[in-house]
PDB file of N, CA and C in Angstrom:
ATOM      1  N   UNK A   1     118.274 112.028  77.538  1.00  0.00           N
ATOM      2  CA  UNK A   1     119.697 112.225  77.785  1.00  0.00           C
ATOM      3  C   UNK A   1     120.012 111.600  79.145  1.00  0.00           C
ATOM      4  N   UNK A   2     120.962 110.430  79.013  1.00  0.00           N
ATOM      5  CA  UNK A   2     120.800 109.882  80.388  1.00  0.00           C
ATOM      6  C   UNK A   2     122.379 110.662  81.017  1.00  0.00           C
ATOM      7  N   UNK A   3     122.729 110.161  82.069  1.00  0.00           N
ATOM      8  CA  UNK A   3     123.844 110.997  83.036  1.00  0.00           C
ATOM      9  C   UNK A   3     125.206 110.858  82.369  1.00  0.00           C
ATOM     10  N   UNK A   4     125.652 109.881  81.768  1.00  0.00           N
ATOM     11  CA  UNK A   4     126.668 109.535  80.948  1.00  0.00           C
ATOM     12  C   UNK A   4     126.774 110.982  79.680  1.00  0.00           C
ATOM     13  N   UNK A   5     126.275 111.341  79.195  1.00  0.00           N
ATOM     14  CA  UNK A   5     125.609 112.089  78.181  1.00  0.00           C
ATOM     15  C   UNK A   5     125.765 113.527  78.761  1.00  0.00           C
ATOM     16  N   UNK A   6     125.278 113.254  79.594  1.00  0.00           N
ATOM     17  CA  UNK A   6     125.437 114.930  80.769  1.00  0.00           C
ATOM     18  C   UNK A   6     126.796 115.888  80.592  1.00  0.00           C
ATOM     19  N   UNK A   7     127.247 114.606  81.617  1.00  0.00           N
ATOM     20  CA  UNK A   7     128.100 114.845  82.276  1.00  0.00           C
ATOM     21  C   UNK A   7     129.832 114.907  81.017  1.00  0.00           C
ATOM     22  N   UNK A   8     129.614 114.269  79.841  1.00  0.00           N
ATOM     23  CA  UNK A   8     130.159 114.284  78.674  1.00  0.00           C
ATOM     24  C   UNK A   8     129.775 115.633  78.536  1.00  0.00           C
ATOM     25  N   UNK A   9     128.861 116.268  77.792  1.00  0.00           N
ATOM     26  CA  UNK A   9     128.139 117.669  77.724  1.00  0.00           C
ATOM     27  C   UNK A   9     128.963 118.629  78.583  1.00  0.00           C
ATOM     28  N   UNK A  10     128.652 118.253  79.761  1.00  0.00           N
ATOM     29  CA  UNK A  10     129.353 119.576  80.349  1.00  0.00           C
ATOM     30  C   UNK A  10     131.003 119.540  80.554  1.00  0.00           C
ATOM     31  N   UNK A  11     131.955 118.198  80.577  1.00  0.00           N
ATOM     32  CA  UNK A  11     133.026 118.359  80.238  1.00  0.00           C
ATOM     33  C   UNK A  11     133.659 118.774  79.086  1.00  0.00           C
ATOM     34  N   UNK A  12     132.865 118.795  78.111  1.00  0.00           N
ATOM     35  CA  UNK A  12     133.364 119.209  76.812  1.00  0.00           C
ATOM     36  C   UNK A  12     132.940 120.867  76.731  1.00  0.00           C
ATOM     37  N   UNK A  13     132.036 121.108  77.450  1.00  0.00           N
ATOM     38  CA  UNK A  13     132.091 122.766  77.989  1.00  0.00           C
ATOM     39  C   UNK A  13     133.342 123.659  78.417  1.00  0.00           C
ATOM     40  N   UNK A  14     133.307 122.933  79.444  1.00  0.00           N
ATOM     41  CA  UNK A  14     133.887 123.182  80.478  1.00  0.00           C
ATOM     42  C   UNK A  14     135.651 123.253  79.853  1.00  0.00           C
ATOM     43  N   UNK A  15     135.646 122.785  79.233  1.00  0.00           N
ATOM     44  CA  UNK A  15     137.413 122.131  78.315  1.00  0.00           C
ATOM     45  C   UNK A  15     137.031 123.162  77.204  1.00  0.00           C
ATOM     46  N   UNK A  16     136.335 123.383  76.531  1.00  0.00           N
ATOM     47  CA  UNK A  16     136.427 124.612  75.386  1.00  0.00           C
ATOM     48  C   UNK A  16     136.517 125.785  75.910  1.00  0.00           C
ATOM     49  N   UNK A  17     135.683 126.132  77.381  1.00  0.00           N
ATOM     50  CA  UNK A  17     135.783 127.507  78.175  1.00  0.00           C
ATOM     51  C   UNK A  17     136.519 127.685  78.708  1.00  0.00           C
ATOM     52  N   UNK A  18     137.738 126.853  78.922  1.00  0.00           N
ATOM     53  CA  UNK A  18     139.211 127.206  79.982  1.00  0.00           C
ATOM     54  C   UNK A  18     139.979 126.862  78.814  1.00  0.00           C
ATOM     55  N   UNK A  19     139.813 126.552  77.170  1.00  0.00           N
ATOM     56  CA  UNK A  19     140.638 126.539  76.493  1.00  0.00           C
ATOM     57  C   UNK A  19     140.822 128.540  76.237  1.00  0.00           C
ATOM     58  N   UNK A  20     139.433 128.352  75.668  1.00  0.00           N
ATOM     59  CA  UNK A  20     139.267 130.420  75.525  1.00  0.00           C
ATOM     60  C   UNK A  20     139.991 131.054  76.765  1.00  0.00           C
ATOM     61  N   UNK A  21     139.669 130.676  77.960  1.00  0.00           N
ATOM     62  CA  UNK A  21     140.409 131.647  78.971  1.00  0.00           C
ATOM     63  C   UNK A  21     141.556 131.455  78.802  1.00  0.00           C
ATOM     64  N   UNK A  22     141.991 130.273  78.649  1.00  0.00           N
ATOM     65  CA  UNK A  22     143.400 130.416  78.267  1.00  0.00           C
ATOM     66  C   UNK A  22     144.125 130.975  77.494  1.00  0.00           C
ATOM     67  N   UNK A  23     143.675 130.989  76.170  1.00  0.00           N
ATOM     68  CA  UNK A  23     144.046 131.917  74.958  1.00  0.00           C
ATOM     69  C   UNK A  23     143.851 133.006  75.492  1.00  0.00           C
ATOM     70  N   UNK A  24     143.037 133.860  75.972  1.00  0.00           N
ATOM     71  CA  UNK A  24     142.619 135.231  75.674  1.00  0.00           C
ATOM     72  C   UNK A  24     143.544 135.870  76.901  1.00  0.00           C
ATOM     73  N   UNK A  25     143.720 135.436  78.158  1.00  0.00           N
ATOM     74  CA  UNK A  25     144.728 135.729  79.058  1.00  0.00           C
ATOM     75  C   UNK A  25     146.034 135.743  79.150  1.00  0.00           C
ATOM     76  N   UNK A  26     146.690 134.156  77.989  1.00  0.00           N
ATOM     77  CA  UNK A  26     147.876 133.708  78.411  1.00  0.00           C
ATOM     78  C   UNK A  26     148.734 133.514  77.223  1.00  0.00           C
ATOM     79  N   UNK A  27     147.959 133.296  76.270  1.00  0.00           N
ATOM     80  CA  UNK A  27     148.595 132.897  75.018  1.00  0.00           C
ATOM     81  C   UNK A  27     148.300 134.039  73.811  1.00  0.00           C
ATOM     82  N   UNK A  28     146.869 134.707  73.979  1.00  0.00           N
ATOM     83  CA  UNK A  28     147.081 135.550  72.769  1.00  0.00           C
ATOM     84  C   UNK A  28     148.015 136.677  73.087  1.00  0.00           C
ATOM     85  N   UNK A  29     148.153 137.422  74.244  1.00  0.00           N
ATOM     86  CA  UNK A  29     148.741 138.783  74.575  1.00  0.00           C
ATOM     87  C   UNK A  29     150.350 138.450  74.516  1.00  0.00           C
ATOM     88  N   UNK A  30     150.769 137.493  75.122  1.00  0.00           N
ATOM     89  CA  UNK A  30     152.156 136.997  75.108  1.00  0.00           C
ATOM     90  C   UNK A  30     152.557 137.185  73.530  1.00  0.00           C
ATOM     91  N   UNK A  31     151.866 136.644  72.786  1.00  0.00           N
ATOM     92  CA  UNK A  31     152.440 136.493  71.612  1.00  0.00           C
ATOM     93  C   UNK A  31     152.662 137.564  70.949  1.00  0.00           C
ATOM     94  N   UNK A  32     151.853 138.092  70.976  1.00  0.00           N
ATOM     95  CA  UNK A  32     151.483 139.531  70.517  1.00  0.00           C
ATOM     96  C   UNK A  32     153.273 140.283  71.134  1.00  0.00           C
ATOM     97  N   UNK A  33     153.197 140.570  72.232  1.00  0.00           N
ATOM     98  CA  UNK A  33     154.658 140.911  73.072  1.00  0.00           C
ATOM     99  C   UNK A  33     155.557 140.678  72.338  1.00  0.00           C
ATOM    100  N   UNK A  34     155.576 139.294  72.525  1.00  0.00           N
ATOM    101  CA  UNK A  34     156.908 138.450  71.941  1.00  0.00           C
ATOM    102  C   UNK A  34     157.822 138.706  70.531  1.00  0.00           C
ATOM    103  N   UNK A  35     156.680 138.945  69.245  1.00  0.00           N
ATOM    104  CA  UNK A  35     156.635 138.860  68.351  1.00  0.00           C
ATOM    105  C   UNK A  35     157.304 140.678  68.101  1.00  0.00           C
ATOM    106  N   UNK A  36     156.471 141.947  69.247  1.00  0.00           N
ATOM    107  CA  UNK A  36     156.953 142.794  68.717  1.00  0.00           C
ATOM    108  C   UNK A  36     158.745 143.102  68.974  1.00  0.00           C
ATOM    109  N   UNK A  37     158.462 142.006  70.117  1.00  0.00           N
ATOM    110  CA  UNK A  37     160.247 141.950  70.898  1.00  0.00           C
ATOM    111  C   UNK A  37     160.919 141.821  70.041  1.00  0.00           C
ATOM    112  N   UNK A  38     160.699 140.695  69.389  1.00  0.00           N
ATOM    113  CA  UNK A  38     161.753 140.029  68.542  1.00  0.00           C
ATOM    114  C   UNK A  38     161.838 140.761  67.095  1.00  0.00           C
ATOM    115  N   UNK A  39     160.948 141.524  66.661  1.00  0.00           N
ATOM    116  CA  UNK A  39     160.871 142.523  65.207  1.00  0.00           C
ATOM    117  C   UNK A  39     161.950 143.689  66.029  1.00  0.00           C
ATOM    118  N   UNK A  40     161.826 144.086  66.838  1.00  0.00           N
ATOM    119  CA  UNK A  40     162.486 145.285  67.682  1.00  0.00           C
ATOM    120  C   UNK A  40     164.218 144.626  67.687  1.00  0.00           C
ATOM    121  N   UNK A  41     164.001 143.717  68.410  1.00  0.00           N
ATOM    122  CA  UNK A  41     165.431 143.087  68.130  1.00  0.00           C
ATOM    123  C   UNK A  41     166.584 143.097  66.951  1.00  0.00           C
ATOM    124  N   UNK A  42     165.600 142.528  65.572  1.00  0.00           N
ATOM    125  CA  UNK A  42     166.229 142.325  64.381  1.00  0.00           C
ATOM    126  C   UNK A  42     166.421 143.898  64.088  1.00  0.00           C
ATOM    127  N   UNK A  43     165.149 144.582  64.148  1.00  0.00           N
ATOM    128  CA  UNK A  43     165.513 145.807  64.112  1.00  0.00           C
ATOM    129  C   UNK A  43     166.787 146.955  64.181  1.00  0.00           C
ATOM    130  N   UNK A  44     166.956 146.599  65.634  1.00  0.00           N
ATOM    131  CA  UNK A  44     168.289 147.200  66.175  1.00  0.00           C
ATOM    132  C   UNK A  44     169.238 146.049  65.455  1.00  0.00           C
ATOM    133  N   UNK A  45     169.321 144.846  65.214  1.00  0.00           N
ATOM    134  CA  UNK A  45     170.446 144.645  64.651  1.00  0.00           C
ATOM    135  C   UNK A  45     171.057 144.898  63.238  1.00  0.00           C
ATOM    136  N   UNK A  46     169.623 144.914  62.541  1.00  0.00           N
ATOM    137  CA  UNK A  46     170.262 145.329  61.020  1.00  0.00           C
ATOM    138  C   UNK A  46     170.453 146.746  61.029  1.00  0.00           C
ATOM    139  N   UNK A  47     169.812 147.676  61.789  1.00  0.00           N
ATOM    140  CA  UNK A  47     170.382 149.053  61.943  1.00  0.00           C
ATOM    141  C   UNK A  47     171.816 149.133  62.285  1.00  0.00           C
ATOM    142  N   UNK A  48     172.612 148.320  63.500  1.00  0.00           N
ATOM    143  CA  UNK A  48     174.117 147.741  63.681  1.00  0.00           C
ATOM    144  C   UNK A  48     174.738 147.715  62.289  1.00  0.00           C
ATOM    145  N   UNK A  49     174.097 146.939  61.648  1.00  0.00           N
ATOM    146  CA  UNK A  49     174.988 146.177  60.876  1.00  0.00           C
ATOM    147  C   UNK A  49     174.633 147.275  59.560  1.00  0.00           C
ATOM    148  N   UNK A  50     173.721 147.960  59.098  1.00  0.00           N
ATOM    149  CA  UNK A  50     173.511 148.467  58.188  1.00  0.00           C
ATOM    150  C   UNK A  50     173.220 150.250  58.056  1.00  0.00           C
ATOM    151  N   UNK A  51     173.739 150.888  59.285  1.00  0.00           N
ATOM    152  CA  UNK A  51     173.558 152.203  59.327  1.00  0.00           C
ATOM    153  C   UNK A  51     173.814 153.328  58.691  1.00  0.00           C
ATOM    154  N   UNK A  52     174.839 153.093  57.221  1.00  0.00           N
ATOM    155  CA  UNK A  52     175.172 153.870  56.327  1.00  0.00           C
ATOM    156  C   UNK A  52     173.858 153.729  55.153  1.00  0.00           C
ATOM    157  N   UNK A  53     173.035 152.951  55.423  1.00  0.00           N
ATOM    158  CA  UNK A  53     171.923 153.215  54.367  1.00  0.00           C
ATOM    159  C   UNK A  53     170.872 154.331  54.742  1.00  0.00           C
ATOM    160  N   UNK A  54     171.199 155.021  56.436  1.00  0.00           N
ATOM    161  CA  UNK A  54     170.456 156.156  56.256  1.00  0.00           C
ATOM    162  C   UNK A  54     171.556 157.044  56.551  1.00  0.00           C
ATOM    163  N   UNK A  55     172.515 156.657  55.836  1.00  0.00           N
ATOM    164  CA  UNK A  55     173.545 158.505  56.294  1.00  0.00           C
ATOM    165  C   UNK A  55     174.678 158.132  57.813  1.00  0.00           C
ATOM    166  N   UNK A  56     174.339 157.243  58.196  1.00  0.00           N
ATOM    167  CA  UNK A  56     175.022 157.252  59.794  1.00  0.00           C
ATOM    168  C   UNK A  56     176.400 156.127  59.229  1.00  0.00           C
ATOM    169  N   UNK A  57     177.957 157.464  59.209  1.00  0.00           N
ATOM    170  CA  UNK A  57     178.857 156.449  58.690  1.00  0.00           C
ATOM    171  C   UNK A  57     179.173 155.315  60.278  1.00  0.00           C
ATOM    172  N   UNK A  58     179.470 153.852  59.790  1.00  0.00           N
ATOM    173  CA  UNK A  58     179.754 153.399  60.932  1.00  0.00           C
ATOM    174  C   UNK A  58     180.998 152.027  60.317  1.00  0.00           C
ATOM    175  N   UNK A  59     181.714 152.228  61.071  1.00  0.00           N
ATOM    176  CA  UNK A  59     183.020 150.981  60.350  1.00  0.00           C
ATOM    177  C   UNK A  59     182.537 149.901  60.617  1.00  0.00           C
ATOM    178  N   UNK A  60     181.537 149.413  61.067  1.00  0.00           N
ATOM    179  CA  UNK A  60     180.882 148.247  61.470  1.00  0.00           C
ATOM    180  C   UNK A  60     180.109 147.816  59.706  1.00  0.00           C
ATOM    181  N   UNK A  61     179.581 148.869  58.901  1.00  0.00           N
ATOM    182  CA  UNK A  61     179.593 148.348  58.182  1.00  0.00           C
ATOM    183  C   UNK A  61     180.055 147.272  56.744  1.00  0.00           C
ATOM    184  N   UNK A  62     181.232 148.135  57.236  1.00  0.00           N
ATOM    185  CA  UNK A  62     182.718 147.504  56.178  1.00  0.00           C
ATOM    186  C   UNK A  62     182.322 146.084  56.175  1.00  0.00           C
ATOM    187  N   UNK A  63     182.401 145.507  57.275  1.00  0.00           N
ATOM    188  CA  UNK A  63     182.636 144.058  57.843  1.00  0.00           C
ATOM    189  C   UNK A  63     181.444 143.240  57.552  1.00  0.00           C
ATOM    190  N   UNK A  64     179.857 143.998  57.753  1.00  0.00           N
ATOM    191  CA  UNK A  64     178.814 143.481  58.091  1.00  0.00           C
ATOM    192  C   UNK A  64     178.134 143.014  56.041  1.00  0.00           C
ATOM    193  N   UNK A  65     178.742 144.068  55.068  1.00  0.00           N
ATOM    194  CA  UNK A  65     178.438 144.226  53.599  1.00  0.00           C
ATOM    195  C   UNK A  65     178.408 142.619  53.326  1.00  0.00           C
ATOM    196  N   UNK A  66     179.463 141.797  54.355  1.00  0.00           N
ATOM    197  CA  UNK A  66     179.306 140.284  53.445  1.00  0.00           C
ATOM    198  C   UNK A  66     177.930 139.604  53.565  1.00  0.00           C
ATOM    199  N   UNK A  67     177.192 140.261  54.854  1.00  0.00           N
ATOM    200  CA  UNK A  67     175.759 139.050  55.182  1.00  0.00           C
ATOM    201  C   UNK A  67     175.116 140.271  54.379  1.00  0.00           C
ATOM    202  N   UNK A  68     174.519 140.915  53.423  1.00  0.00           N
ATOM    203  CA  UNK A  68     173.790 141.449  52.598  1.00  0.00           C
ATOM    204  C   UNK A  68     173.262 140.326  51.618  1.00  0.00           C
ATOM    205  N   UNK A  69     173.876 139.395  51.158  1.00  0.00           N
ATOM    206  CA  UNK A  69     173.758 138.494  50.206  1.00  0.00           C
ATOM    207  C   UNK A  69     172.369 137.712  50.597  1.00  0.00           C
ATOM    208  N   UNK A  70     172.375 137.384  52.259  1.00  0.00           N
ATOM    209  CA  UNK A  70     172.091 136.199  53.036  1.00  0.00           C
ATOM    210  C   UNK A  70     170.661 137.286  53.848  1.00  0.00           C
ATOM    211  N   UNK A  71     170.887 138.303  53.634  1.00  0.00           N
ATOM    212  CA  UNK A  71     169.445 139.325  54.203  1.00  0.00           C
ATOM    213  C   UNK A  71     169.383 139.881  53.484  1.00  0.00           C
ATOM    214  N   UNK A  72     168.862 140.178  51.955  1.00  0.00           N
ATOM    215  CA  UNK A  72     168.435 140.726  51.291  1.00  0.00           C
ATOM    216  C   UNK A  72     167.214 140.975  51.393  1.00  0.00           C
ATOM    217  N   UNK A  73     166.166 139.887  51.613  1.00  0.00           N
ATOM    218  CA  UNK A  73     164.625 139.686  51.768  1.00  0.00           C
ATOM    219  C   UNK A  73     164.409 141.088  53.221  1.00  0.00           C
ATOM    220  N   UNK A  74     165.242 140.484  54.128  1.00  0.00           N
ATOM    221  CA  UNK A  74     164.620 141.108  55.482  1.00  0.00           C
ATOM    222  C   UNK A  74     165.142 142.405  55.255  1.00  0.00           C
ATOM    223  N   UNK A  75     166.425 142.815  54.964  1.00  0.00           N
ATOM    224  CA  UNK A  75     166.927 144.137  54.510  1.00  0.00           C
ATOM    225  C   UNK A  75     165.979 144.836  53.810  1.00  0.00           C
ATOM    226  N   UNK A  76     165.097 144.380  52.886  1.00  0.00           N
ATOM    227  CA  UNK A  76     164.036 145.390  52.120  1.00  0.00           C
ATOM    228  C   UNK A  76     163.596 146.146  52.882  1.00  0.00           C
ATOM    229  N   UNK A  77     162.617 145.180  53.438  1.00  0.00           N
ATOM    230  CA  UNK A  77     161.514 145.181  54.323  1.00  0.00           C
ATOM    231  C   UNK A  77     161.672 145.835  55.189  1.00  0.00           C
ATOM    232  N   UNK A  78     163.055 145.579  55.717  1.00  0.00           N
ATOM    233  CA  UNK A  78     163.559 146.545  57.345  1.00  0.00           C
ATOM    234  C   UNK A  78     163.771 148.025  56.956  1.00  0.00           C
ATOM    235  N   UNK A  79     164.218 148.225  55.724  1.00  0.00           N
ATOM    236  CA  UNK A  79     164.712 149.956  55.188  1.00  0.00           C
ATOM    237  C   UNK A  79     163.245 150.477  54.630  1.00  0.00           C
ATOM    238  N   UNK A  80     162.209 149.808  54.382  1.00  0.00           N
ATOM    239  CA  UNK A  80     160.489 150.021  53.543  1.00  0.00           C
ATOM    240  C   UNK A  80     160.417 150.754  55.349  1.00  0.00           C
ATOM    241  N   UNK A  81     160.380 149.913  56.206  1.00  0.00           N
ATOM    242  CA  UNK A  81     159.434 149.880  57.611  1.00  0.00           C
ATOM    243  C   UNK A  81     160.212 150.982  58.789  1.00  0.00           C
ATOM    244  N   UNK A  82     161.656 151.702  58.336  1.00  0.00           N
ATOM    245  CA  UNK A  82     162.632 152.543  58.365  1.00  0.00           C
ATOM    246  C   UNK A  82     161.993 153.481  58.044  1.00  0.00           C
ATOM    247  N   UNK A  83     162.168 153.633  56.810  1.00  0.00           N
ATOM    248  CA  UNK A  83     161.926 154.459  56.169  1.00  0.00           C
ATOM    249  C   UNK A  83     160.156 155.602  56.387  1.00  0.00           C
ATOM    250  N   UNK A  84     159.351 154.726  56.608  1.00  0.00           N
ATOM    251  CA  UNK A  84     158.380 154.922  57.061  1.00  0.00           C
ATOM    252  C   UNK A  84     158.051 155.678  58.408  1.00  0.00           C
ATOM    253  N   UNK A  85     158.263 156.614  58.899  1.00  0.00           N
ATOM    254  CA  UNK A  85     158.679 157.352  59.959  1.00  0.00           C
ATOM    255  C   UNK A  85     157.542 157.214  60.655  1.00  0.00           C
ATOM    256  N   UNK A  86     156.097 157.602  60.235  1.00  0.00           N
ATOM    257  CA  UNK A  86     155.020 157.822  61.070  1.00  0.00           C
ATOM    258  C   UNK A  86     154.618 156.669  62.362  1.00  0.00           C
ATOM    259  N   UNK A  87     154.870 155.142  60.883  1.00  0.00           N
ATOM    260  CA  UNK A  87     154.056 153.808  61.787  1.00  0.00           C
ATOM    261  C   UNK A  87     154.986 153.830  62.565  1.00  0.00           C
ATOM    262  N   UNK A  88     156.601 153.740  61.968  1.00  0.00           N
ATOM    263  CA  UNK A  88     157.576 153.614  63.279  1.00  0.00           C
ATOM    264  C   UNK A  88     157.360 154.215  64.437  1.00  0.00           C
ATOM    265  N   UNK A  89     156.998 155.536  64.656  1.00  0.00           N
ATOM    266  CA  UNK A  89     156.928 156.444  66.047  1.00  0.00           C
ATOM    267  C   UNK A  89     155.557 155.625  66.350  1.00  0.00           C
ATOM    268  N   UNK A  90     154.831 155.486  65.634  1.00  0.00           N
ATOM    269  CA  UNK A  90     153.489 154.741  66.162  1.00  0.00           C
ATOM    270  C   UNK A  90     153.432 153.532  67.205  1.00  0.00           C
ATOM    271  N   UNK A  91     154.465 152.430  66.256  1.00  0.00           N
ATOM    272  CA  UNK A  91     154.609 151.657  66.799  1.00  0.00           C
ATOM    273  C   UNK A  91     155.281 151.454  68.411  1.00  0.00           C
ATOM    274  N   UNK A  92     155.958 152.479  67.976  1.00  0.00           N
ATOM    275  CA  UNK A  92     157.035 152.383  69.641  1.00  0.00           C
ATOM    276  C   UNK A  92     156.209 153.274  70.238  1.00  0.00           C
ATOM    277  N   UNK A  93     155.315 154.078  70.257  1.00  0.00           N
ATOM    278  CA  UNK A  93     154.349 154.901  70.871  1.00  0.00           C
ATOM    279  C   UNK A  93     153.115 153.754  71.623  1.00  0.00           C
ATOM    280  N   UNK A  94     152.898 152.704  71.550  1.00  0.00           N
ATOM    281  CA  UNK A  94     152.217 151.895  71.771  1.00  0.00           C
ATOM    282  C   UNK A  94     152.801 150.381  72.736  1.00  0.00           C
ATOM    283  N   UNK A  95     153.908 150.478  73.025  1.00  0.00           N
ATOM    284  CA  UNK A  95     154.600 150.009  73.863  1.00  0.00           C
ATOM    285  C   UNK A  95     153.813 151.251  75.045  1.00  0.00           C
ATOM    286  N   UNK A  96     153.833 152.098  75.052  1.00  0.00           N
ATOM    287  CA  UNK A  96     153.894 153.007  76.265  1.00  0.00           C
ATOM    288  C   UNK A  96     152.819 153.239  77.194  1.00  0.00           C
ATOM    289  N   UNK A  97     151.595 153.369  75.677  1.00  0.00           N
ATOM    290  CA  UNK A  97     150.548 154.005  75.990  1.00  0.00           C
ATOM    291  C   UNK A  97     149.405 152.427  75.362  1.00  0.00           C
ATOM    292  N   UNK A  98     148.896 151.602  76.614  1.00  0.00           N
ATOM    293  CA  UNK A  98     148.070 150.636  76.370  1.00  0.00           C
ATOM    294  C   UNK A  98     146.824 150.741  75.421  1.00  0.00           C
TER     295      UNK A  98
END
């Protein structure tokens, strides 16, 4: 193995081991964050827009019944993950407690 060879060797180390530090510090945890931000977000908004599907009358819904057509998919999913009381407290229980 002459020095050319080496020194290739250990840059290609060296570039896979500050790729991992990078991920594991900067990019996996962020995302992780980000992702629950933005579920939390939609969250509170289809609750806005859709709060008579658990009992809570709100005149906001009158208005909001036309985008039902256009969130049907996420509307399931959001009243399944609602509805589900335990993971919900879970989930927001884990914001708190690392």
């Amino acid at each position: 193995m002459n020095v050319d060879e080496r020194i290739r060797a250990y840059l290609d180390t060296v570039e896979e081991w500050l790729h991992g530090l990078y991920h594991g510090m900067i990019e996996h945890p962020s995302f992780e964050k980000i992702e629950k931000e933005a579920e939390d977000t939609a969250d509170v908004f289809m609750f806005a827009c859709f709060a008579d599907a658990f009992g809570i009358p709100s005149p906001v819904s009158y208005y909001t019944a036309e985008l039902l057509p256009y969130l049907t998919d996420e509307f399931v999913q959001w009243e399944r993950r609602m509805w589900d009381r335990q993971s919900y407290i879970e989930r927001k229980g884990q914001q708190y407690h690392f």
